[in-house]
Protein backbone atom coordinates (compact mmCIF):
# COMPACT_ATOMS: atom_id res chain seq x y z
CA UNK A 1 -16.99 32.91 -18.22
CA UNK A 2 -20.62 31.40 -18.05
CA UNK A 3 -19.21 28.81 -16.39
CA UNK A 4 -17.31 30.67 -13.87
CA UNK A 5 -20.51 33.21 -13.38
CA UNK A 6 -22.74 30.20 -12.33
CA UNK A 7 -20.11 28.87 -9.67
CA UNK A 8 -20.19 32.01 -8.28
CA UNK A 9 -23.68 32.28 -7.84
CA UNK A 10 -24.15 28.59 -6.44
CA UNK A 11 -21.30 29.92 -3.72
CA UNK A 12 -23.21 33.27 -3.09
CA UNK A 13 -26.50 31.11 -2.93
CA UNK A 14 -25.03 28.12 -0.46
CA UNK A 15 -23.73 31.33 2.13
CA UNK A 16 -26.63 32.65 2.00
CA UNK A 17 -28.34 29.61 2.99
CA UNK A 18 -25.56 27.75 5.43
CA UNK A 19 -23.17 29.09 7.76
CA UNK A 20 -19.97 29.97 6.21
CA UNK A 21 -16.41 29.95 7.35
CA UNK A 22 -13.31 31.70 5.42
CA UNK A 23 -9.78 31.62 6.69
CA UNK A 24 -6.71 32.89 4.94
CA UNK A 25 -3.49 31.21 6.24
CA UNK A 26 -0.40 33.43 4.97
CA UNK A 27 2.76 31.03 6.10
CA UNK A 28 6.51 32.15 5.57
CA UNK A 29 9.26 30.17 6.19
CA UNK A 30 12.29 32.44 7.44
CA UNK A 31 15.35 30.66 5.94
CA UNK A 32 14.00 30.21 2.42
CA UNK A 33 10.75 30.85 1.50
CA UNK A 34 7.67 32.38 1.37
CA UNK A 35 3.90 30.97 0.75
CA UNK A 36 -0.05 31.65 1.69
CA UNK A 37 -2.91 29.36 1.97
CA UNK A 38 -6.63 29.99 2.06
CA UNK A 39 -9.73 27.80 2.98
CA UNK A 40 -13.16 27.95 2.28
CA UNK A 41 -15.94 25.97 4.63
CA UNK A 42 -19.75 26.77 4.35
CA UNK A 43 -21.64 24.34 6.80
CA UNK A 44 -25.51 23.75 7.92
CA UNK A 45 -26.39 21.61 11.40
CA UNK A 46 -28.90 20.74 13.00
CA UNK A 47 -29.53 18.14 15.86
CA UNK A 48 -29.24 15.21 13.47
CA UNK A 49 -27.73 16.50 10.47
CA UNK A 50 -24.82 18.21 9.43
CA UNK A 51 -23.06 19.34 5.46
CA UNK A 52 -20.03 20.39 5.48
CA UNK A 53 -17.75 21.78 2.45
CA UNK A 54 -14.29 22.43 2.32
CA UNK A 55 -11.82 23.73 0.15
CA UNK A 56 -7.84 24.36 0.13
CA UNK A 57 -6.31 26.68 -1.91
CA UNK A 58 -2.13 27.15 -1.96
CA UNK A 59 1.16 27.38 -3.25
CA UNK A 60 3.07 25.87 -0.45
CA UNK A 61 4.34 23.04 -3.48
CA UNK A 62 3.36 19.86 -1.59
CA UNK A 63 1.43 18.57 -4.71
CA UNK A 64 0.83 19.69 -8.43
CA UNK A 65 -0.47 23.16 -9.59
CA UNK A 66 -3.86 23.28 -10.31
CA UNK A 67 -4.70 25.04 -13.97
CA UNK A 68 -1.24 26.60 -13.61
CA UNK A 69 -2.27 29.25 -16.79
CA UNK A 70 -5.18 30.47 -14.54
CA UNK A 71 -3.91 30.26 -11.22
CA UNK A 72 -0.09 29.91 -11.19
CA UNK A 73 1.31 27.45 -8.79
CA UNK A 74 -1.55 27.11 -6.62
CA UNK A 75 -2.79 23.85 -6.01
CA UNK A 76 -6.83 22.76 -4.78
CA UNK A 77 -7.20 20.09 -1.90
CA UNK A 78 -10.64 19.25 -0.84
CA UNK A 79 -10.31 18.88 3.37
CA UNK A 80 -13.61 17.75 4.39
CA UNK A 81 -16.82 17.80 3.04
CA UNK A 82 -19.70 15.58 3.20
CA UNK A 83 -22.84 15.00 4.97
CA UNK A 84 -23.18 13.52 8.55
CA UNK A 85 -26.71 12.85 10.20
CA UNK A 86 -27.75 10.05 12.66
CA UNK A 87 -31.23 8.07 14.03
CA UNK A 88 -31.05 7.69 17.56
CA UNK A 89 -28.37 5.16 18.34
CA UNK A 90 -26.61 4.83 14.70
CA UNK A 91 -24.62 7.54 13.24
CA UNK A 92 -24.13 7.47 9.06
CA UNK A 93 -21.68 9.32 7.26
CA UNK A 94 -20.16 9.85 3.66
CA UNK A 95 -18.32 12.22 1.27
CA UNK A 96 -14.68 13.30 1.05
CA UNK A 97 -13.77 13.53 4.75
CA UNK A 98 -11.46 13.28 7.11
CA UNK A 99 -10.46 10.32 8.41
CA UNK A 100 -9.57 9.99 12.15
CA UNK A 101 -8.69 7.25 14.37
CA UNK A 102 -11.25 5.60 17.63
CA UNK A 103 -8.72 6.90 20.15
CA UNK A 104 -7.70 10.76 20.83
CA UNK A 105 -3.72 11.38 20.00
CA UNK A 106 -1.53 13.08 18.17
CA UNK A 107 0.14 9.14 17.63
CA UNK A 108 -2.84 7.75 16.41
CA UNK A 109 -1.81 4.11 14.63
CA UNK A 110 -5.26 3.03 12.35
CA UNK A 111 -5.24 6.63 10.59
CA UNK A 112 -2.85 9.82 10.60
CA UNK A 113 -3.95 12.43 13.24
CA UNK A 114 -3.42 14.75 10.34
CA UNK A 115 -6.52 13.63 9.39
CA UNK A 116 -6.22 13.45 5.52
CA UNK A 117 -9.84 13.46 3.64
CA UNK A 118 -10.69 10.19 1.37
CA UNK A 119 -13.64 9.22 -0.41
CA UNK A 120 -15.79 7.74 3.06
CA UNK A 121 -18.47 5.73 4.17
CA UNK A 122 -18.93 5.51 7.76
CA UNK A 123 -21.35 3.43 10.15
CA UNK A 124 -21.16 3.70 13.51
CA UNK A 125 -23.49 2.17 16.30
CA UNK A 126 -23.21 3.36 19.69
CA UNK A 127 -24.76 3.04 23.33
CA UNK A 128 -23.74 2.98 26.83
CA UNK A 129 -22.10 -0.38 26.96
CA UNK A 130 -21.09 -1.02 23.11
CA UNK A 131 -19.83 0.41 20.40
CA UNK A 132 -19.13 -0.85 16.74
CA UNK A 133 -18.07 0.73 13.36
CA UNK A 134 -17.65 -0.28 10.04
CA UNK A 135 -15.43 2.37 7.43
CA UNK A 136 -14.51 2.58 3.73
CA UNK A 137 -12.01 4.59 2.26
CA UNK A 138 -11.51 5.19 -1.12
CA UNK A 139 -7.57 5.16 -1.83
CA UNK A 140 -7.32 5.76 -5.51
CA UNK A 141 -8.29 4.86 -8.85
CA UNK A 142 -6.63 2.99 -11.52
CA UNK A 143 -5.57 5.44 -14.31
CA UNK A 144 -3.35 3.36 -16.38
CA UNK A 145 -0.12 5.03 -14.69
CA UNK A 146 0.92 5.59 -10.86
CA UNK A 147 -2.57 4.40 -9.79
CA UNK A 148 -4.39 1.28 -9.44
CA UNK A 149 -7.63 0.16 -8.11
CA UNK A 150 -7.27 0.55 -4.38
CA UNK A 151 -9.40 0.77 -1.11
CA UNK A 152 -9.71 -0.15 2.37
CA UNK A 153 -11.93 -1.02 5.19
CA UNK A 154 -11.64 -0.19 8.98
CA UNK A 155 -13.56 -2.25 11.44
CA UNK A 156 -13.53 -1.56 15.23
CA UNK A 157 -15.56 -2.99 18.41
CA UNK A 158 -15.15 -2.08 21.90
CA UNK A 159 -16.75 -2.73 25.24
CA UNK A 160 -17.82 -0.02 28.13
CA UNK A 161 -17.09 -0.36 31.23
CA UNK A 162 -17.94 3.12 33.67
CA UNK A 163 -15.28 5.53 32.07
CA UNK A 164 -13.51 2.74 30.41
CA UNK A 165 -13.77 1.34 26.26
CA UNK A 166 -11.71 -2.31 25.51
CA UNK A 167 -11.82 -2.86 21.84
CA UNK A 168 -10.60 -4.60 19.08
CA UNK A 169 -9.79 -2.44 15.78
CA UNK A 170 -8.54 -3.31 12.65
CA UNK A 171 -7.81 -2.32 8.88
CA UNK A 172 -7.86 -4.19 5.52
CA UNK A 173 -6.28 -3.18 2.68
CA UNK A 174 -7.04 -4.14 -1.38
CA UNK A 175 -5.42 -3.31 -4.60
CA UNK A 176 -5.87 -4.22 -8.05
CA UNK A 177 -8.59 -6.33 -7.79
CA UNK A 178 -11.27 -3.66 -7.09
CA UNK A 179 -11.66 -0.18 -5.21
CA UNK A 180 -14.54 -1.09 -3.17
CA UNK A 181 -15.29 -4.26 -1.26
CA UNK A 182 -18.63 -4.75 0.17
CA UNK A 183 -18.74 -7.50 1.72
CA UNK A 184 -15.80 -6.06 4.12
CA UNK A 185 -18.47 -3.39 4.61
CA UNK A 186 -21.17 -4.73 5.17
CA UNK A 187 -20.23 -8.13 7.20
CA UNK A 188 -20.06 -7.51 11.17
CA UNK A 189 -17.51 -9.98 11.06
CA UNK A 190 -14.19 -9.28 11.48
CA UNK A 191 -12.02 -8.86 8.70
CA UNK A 192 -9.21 -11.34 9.45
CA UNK A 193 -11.37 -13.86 9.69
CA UNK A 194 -13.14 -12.93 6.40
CA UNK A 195 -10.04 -12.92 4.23
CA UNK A 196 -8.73 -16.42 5.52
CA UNK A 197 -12.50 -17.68 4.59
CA UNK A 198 -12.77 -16.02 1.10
CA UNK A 199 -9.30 -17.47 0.17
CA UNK A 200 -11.00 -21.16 0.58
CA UNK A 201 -12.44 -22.71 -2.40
CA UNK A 202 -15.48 -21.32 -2.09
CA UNK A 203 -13.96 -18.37 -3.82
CA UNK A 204 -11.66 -17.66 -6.68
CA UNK A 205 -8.54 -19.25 -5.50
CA UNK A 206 -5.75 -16.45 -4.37
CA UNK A 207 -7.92 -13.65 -5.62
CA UNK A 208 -8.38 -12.30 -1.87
CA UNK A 209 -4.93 -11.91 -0.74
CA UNK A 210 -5.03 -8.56 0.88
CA UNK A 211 -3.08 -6.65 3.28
CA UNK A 212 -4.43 -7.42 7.25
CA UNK A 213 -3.54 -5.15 10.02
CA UNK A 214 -5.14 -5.81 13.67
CA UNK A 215 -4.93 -4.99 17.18
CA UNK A 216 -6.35 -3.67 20.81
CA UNK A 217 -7.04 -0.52 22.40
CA UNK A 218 -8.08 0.47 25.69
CA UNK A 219 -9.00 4.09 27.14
CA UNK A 220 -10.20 5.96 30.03
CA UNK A 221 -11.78 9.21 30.18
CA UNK A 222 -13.59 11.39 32.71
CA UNK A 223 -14.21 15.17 33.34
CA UNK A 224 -10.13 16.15 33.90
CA UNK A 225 -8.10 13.07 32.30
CA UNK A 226 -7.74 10.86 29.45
CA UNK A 227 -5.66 8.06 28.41
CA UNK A 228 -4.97 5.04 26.26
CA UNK A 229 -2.60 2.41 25.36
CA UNK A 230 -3.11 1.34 21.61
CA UNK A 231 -1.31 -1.58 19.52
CA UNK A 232 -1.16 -2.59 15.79
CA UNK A 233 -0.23 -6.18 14.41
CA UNK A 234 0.32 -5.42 10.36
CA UNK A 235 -0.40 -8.97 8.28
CA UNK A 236 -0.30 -10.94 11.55
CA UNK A 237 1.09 -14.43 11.56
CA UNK A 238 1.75 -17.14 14.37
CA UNK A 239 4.44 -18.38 13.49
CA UNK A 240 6.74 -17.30 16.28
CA UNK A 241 4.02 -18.97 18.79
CA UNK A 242 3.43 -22.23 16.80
CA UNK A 243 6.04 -22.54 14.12
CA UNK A 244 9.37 -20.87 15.57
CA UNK A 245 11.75 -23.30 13.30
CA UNK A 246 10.49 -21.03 10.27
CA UNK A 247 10.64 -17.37 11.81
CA UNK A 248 9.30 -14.48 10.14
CA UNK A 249 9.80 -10.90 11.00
CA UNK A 250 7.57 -8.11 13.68
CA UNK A 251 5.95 -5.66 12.02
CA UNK A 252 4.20 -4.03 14.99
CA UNK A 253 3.37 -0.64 16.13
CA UNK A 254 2.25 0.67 19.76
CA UNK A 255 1.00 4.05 21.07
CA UNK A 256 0.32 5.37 24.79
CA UNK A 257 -0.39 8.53 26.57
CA UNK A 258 -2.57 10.87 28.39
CA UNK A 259 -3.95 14.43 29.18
CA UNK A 260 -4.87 15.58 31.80
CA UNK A 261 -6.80 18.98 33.40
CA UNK A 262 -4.19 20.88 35.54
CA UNK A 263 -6.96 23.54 36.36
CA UNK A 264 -9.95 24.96 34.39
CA UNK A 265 -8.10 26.03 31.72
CA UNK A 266 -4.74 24.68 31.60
CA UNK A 267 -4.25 20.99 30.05
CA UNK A 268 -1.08 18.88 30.06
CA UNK A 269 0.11 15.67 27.40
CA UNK A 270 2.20 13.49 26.96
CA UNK A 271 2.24 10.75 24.14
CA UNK A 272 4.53 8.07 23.11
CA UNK A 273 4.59 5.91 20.21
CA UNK A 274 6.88 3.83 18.02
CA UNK A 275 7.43 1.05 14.68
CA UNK A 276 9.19 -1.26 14.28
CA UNK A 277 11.04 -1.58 10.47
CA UNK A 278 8.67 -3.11 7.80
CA UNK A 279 5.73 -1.92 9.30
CA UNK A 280 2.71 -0.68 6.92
CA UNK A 281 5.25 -1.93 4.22
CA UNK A 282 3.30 -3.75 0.90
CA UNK A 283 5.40 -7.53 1.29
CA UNK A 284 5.65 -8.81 -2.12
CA UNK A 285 7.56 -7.78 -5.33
CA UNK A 286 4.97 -7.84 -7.50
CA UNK A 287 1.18 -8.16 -8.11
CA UNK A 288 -1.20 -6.69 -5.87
CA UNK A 289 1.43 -7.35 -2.63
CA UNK A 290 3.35 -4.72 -4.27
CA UNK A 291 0.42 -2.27 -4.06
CA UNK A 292 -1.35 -2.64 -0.99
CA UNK A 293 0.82 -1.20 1.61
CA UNK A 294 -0.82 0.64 4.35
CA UNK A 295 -0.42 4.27 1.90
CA UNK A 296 -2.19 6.75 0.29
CA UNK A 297 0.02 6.60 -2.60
CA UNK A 298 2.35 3.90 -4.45
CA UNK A 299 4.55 5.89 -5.36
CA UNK A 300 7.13 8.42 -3.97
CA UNK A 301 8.10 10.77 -6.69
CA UNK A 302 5.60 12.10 -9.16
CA UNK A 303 7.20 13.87 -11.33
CA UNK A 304 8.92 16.71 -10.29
CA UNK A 305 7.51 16.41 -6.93
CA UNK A 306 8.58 14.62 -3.65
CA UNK A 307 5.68 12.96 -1.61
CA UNK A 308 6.73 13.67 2.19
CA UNK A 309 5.99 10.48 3.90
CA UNK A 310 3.98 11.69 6.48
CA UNK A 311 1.81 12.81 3.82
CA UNK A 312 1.79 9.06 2.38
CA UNK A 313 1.02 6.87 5.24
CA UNK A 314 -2.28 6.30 5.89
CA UNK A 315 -1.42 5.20 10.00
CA UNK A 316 0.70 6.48 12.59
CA UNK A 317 2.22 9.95 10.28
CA UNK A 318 5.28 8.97 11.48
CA UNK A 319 5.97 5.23 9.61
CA UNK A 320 8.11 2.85 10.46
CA UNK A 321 11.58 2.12 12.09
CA UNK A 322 10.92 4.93 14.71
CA UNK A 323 10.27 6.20 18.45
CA UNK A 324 8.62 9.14 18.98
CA UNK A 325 7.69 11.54 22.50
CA UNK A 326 5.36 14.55 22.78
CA UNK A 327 5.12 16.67 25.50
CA UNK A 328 1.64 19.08 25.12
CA UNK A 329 0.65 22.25 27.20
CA UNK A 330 -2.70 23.56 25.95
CA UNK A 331 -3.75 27.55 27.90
CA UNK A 332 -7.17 28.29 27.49
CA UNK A 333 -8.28 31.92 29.21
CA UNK A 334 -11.33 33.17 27.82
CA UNK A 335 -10.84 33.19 23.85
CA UNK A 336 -7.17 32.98 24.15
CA UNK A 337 -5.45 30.16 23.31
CA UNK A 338 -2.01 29.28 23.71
CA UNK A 339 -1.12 25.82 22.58
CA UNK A 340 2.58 24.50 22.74
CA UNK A 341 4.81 21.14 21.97
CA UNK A 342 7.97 20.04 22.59
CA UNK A 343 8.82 16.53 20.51
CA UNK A 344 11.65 14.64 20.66
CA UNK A 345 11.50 12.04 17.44
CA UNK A 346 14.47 9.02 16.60
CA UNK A 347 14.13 7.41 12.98
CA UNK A 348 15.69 4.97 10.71
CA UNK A 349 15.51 3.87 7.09
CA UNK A 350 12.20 3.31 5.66
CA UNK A 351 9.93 2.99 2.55
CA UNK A 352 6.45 3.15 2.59
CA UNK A 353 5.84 1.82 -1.37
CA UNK A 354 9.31 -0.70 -1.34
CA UNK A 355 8.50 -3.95 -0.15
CA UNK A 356 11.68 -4.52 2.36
CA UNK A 357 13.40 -1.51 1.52
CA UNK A 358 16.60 -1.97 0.08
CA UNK A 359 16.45 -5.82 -0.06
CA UNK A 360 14.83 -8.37 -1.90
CA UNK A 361 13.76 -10.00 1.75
CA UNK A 362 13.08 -9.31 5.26
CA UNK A 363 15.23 -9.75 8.54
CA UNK A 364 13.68 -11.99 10.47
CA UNK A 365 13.13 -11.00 14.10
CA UNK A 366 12.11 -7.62 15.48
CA UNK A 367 14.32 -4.86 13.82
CA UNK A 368 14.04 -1.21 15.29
CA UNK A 369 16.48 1.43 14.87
CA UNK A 370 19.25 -1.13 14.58
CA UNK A 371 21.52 1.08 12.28
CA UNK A 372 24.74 2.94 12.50
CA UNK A 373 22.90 5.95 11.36
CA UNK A 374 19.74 7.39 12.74
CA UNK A 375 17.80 10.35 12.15
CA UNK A 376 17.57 12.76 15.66
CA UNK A 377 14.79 15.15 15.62
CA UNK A 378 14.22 17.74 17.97
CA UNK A 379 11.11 20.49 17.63
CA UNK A 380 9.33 23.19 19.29
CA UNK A 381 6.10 24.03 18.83
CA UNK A 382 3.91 27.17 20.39
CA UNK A 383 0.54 28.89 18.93
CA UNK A 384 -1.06 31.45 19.99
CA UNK A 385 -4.58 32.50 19.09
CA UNK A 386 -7.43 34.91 19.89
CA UNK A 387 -11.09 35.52 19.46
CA UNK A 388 -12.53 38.47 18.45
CA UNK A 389 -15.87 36.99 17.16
CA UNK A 390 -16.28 37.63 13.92
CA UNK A 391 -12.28 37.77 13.55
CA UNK A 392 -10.10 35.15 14.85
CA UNK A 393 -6.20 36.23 14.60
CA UNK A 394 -3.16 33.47 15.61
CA UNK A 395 0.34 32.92 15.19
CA UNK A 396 2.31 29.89 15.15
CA UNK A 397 6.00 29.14 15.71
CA UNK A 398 7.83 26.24 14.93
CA UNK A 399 11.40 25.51 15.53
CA UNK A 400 14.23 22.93 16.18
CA UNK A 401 16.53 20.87 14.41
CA UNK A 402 17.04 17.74 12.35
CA UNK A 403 20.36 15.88 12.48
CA UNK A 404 21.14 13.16 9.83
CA UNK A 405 18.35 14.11 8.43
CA UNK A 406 16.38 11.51 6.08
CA UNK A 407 16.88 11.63 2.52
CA UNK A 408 15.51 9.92 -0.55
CA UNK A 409 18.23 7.37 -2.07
CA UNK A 410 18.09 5.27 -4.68
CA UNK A 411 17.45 0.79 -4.41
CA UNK A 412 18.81 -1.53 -6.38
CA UNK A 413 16.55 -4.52 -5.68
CA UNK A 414 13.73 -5.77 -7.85
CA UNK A 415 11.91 -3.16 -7.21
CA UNK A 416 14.12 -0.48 -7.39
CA UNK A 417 11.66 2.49 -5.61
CA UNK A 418 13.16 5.22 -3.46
CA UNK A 419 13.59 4.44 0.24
CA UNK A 420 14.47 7.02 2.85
CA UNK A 421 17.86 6.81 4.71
CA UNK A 422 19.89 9.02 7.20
CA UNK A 423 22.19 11.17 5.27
CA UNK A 424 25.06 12.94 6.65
CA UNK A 425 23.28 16.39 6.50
CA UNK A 426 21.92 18.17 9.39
CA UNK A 427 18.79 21.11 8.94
CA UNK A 428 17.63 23.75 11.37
CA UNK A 429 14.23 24.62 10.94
CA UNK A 430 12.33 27.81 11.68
CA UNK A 431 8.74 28.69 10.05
CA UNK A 432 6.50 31.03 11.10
CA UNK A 433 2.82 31.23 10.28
CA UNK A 434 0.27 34.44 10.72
CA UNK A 435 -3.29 33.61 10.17
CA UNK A 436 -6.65 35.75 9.95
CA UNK A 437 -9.92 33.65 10.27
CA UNK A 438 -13.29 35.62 9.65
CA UNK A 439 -16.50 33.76 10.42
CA UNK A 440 -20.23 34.79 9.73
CA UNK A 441 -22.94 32.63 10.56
CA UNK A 442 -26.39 33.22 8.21
């Protein structure tokens, strides 16, 4: 109870001090369930400083209860909190935050555009004809079980031209050996090149074999438009330029699209993006290649629970073997908003934590949704939102249908973890979502 009592006060105390946000989320899906959300944000900023806390509480059973005795089946999810501040050109952040890619999109490739929040240390530099950052993320902890030591770092550079950024981005990923890196961090040079040095003998001999992933982006953006063409190379190799007797196999992702301003408050999207099979896979069968896929988690079933994949990948939410078209319509008119989708999505086997999937080695070549059997998506999207000041009220509608829809089946490989695979089952899908956002600012 003491204990309890004193959190309550530190809460009271922090609104008090900091601006506080509050939103309760009640959700209900119409063909089987029904489940509510709430989330708690108190926040101070100034010019060059910002904190920011963040808490998720609900019982929508994506992940574990939390103290089920106290609080039944509701689970806690920190969203984004930590501290942000910046000294003229450079910009510093850390905490548990959310992690978002360089370039604006719904297919974003380097990190979900669900924006999960990691452990994070961010340094950015930027001015009017460069800009450079250097990122850690904490993946997980080694707890004698389903987690190991694992982190990453994200590097990206990119030139400015008038409304135009060229740059080079790119992710590293390490498991077992240690969660954090710092050289990675703290060395301006790029990663790839950094991992082929450390693995001389210089260093201990294989004990830097991590998980590479590069590529380019390039974007415009003025007062009414934006767009951007973005690709990603995962553990690049040259062999089909200078060795193509001994061919290997494409692991590459791309994203495109744009936005533009139709009038003062209407804005139109359209996105594109696609992977080809084995991308963000870990390669190996055993060691740390096992382990350092481009995920959140090595593991697909925790117990009792299912880990959606989108909630697992740490790049483009959507994985590999897949194609994937967005069509966006955003209505602004005074403090209504009125925000709608229509997606169109194509996918084929996958595993994000099984090396290969269901075999012990790759296909050589570039292998995209060459199956018999492919999963069709088709979903619409519309919310609808309005300001009252203190209140904010909103609705939002999702429907469509999944044919062949991807299910969790069983490998019999070394490995043997759970890859996904068209089934013969198709799913309609209606949920509806009423929320109730109250804001007071101290």
């Amino acid at each position: 109870m003491l204990r309890i009592c004193c959190v309550f006060i530190i809460i009271l105390f922090s609104i008090m001090i900091f601006g506080t946000t509050f939103s309760l989320t009640y959700q209900q899906n119409i063909l089987d369930n029904f489940y509510n959300s709430f989330q708690l944000e108190i926040w101070y900023k100034s010019n060059d400083f910002s904190f920011h806390t963040s808490l998720l509480f609900s019982n929508d059973g994506k992940f574990p209860p939390f103290l089920a005795p106290f609080y039944g089946n509701y689970y806690v999810v920190l969203t984004d909190s930590g501290i942000r501040f910046s000294a003229d050109n450079l910009k510093f952040s850390f905490g548990n935050l959310s992690n978002y890619d360089v370039i604006d999109s719904p297919y974003s490739l380097y990190f979900s555009s669900l924006g999960y929040a990691k452990p994070t240390i961010s340094m950015k530099y930027l001015d009017e004809k460069f800009e450079y950052e250097t990122r850690y993320v904490l993946i997980s902890y080694d707890d004698g079980g389903n987690f190991v030591n694992k982190g990453m770092n994200f590097k990206y550079y990119a030139i400015k031209v008038g409304n135009f950024r060229i740059g080079y981005e790119e992710s590293v990923v390490y498991a077992s050996r240690t969660y954090f890196d710092l050289e990675y961090f703290l060395n301006p040079v790029p990663n790839f090149f950094l991992q082929y040095v450390r693995e001389s003998s210089f260093y201990k001999d294989g004990m830097f074999n991590d998980n590479s992933l590069m590529g380019f982006f390039i974007d415009y953006k003025d007062m009414e438009k934006y767009w951007y063409v973005q690709i990603l190379i995962d553990d690049f190799n040259a062999n089909r330029i200078f060795n193509p007797e001994n061919p290997t196999v494409d692991k590459v992702a791309w994203s495109l699209g744009f936005k533009k301003l139709l009038r003062r408050d209407l804005k139109i999207g359209l996105y594109h993006a696609g992977a080809t099979k084995y991308t963000f896979q870990p390669s190996g069968n055993s060691g740390n290649q096992l382990l350092y896929g481009y995920t959140y988690y090595n593991e697909t079933i925790f117990g009792d629970y299912v880990i959606d994949y989108q909630e697992n990948y740490i790049g483009y939410k959507y994985g590999e073997n897949n194609l994937a078209l967005l069509l966006n319509l955003l209505w602004t008119p005074g403090n209504f908003k009125l925000n709608s989708e229509l997606e169109f999505i194509i996918s084929g086997t996958k595993s994000p934590v099984n090396p290969w999937t269901e075999r012990d080695s790759y296909e050589p070549g570039f292998n995209l949704l060459n199956e018999d059997s492919l999963e069709k998506t088709m979903l619409f999207k519309i919310g609808i939102e309005k300001d009252f000041g203190i209140i904010t009220l909103g609705t939002k509608l999702l429907t469509g249908m999944i044919y062949n829809k991807l299910e969790l089946v069983d490998a019999y490989d070394l490995v043997g973890k759970p890859y996904y695979a068209p089934s013969s089952n198709n799913e309609r899908l209606i949920d509806l979502k009423i929320f109730l956002k109250i804001k007071f600012n101290f």
